[in-house]
Protein backbone atom coordinates (compact mmCIF):
# COMPACT_ATOMS: atom_id res chain seq x y z
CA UNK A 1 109.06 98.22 108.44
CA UNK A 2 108.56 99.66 112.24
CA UNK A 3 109.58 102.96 113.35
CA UNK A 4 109.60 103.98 116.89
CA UNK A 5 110.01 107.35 118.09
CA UNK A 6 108.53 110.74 119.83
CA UNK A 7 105.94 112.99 117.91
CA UNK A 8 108.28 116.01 118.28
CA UNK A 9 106.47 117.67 115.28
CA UNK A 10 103.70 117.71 112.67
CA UNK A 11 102.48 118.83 109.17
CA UNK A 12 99.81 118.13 106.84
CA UNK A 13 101.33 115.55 105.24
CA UNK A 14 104.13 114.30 108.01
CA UNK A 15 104.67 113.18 111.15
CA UNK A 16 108.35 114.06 112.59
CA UNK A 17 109.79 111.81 114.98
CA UNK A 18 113.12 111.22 117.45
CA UNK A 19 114.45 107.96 117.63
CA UNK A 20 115.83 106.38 120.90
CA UNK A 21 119.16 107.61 119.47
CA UNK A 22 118.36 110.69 119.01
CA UNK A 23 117.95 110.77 115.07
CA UNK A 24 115.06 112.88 113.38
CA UNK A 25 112.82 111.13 111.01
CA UNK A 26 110.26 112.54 109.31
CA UNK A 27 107.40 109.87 108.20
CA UNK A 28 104.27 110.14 105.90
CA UNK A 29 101.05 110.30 107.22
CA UNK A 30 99.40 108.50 103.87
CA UNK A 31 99.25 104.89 103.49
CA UNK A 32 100.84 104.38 107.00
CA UNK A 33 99.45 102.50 109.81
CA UNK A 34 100.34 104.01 113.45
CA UNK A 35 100.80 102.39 116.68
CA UNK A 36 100.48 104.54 119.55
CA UNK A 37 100.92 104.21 123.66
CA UNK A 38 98.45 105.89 125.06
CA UNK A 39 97.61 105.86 129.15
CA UNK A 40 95.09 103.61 127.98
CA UNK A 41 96.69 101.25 126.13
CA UNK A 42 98.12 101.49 122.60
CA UNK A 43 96.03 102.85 119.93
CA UNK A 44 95.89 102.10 116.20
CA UNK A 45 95.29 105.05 113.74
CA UNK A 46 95.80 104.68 109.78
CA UNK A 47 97.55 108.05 108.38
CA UNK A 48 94.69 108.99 106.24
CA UNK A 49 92.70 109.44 109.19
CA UNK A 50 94.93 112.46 110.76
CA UNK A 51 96.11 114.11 107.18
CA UNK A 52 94.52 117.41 107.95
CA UNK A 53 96.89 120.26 109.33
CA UNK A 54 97.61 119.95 113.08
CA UNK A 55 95.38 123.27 113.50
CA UNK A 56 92.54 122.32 112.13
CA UNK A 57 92.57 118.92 114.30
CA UNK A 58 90.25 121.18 116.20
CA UNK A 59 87.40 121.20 113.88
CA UNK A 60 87.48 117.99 112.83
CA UNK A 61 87.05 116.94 116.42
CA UNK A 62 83.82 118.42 117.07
């Protein structure tokens, strides 16, 4: 079951995104797989990975 949308918004638990058509849906982070474009190429990141607040992204980074 795909979903394809913008990253307009984030939470600990949720991702929020906005379809093509300009719906909102918001998606949880656990047990999900995400597919990403990236400049690089697309990216693969399992939910559980990012299921931290979107301000403390910075410490886990370091």
């Amino acid at each position: 079951m795909g979903r394809t949308g913008t990253i307009v918004d984030e939470s600990l638990n949720t991702l929020v995104l906005k379809t093509g058509d300009g719906r909102v849906l918001r998606v949880a982070k656990a047990h999900t797989l995400f597919a990403l474009d990236a400049d690089h190429g697309r990216v693969t990141v399992p939910g559980d990975r990012i299921r931290f607040r979107p301000e403390d992204r910075i410490k886990k980074v370091r």
